[in-house]
Protein backbone atom coordinates (compact mmCIF):
# COMPACT_ATOMS: atom_id res chain seq x y z
CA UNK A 1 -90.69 -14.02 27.78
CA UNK A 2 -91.00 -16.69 25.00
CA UNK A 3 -89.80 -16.61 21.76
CA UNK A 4 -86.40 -14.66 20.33
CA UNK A 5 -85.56 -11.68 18.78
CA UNK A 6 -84.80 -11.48 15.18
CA UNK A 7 -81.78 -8.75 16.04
CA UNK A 8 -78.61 -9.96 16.16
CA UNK A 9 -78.88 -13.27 13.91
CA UNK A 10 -76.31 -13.99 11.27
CA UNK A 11 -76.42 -15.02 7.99
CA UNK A 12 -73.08 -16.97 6.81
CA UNK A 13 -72.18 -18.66 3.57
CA UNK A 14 -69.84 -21.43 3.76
CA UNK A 15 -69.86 -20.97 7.83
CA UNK A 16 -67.09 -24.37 7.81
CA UNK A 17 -64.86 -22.88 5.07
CA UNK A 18 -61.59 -22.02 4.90
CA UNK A 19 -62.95 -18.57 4.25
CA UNK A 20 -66.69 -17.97 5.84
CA UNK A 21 -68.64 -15.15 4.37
CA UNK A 22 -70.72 -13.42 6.47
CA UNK A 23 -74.01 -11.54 4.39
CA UNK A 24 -73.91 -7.88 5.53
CA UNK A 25 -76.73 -5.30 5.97
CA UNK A 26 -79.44 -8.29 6.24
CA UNK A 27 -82.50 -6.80 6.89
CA UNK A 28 -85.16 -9.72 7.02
CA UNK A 29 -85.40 -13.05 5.92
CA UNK A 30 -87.83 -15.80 5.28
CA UNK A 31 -87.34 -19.37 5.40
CA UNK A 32 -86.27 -22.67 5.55
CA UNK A 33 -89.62 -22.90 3.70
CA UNK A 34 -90.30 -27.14 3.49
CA UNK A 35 -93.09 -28.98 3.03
CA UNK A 36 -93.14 -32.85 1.49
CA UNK A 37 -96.12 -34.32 -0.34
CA UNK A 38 -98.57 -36.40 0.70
CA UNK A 39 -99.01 -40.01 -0.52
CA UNK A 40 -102.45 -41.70 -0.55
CA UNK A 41 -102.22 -45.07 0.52
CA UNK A 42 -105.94 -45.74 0.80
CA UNK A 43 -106.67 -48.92 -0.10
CA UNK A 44 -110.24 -50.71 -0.96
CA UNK A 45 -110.26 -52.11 2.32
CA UNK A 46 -109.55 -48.90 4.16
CA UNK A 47 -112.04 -47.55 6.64
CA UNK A 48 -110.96 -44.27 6.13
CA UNK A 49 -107.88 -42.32 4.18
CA UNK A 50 -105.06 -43.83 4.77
CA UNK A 51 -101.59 -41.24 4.38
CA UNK A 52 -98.12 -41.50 4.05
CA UNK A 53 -95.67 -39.00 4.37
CA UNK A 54 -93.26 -38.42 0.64
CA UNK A 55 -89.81 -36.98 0.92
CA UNK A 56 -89.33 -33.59 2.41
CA UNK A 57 -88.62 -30.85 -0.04
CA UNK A 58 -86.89 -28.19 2.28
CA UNK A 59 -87.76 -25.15 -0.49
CA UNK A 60 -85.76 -21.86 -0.47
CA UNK A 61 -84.46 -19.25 2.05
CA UNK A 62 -84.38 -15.97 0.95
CA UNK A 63 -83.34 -12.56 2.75
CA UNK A 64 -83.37 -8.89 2.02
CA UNK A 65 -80.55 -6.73 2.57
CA UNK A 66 -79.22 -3.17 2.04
CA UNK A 67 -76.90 -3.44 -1.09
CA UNK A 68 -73.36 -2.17 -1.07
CA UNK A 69 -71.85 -2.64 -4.71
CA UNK A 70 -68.48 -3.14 -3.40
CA UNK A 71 -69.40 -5.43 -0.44
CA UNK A 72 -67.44 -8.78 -0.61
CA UNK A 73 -70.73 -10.94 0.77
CA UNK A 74 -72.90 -9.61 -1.93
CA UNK A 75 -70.15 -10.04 -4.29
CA UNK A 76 -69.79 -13.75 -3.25
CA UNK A 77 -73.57 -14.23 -3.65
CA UNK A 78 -73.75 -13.09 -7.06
CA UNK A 79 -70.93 -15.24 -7.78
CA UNK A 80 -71.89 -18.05 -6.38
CA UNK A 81 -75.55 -17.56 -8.66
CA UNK A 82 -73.19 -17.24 -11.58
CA UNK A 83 -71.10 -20.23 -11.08
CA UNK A 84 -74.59 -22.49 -9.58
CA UNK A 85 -71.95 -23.32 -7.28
CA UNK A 86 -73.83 -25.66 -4.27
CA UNK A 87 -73.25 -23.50 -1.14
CA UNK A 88 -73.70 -23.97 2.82
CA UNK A 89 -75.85 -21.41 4.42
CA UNK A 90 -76.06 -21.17 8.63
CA UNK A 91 -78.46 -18.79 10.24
CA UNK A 92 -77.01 -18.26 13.75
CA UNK A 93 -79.43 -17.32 16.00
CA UNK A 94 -77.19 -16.21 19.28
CA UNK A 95 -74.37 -18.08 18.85
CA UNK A 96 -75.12 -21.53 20.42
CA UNK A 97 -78.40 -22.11 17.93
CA UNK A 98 -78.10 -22.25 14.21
CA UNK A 99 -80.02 -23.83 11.15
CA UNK A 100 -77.61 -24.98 8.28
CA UNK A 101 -78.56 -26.42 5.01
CA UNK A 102 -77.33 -26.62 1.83
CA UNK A 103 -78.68 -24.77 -1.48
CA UNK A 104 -78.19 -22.75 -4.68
CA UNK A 105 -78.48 -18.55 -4.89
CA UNK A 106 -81.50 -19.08 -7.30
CA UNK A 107 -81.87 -15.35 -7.16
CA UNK A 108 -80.30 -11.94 -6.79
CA UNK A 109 -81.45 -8.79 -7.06
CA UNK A 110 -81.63 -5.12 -6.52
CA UNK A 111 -83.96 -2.45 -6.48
CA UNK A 112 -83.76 1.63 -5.39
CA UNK A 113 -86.18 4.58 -5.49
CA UNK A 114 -86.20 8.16 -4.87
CA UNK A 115 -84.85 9.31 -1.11
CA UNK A 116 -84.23 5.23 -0.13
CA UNK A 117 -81.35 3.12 0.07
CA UNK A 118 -80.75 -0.06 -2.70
CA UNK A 119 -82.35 -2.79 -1.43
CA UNK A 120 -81.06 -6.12 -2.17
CA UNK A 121 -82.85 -9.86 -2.16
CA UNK A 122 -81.78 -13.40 -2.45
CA UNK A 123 -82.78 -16.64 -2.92
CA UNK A 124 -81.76 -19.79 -1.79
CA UNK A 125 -83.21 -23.19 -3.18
CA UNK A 126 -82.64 -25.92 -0.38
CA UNK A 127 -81.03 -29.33 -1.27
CA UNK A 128 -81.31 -32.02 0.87
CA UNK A 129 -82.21 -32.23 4.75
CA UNK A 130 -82.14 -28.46 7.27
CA UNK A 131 -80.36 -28.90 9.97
CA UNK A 132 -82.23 -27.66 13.40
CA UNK A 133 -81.11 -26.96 16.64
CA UNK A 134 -81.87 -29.44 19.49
């Protein structure tokens, strides 16, 4: 069967720190979301369009979870939004894959209704390169 199931993966913040912080209750995510622009390097004597590739810009990673108040994780992430400290995030996939980049919580929030849980969100705004698996 190709491809892998979203169960299981983990989301951690600081994954190399002296204290890791593992985001609890994640219940989707989206991202790295990177694209780079392209340069147009078409010249008079071009036959035909002529591209180059600019700088990647990795863009954000954000993820939806069920919000606990007194959870530490979603604690840490709405410190870390109120400090604009620069954070490491890793997104293990099964324990021998991961993607790890660097970024800012741009955004936190909540939201609740009648009969449903709170719902959380973040956002993370990449800086510099993702790391991929191999």
């Amino acid at each position: 069967m190709a491809g892998s199931s979203a169960q299981g993966i983990v989301i951690t913040m600081d994954p190399g720190g002296s204290t890791p912080v593992v985001i609890s209750n994640v219940t989707s995510f989206d991202g790295p979301s990177g694209s780079a622009t392209v340069i147009d390097a078409t010249t008079l004597s071009s036959a035909a369009k002529e591209k180059l590739m600019g700088l990647p810009d990795e863009g954000q990673f954000s993820f939806e979870f069920n919000y606990d108040p007194e959870d530490a994780s979603h604690l840490a992430l709405t410190n870390a939004r109120a400090t604009r400290a620069l954070k490491t995030f890793e997104v293990d996939f099964n324990g021998t894959d991961s993607v790890t980049f660097s970024g800012y919580v741009t955004n936190f929030s909540i939201q609740g209704a009648v009969d449903d849980l709170v719902s959380g969100a973040a956002t993370i705004e990449i800086t510099g390169a993702v790391t991929w698996p191999n």
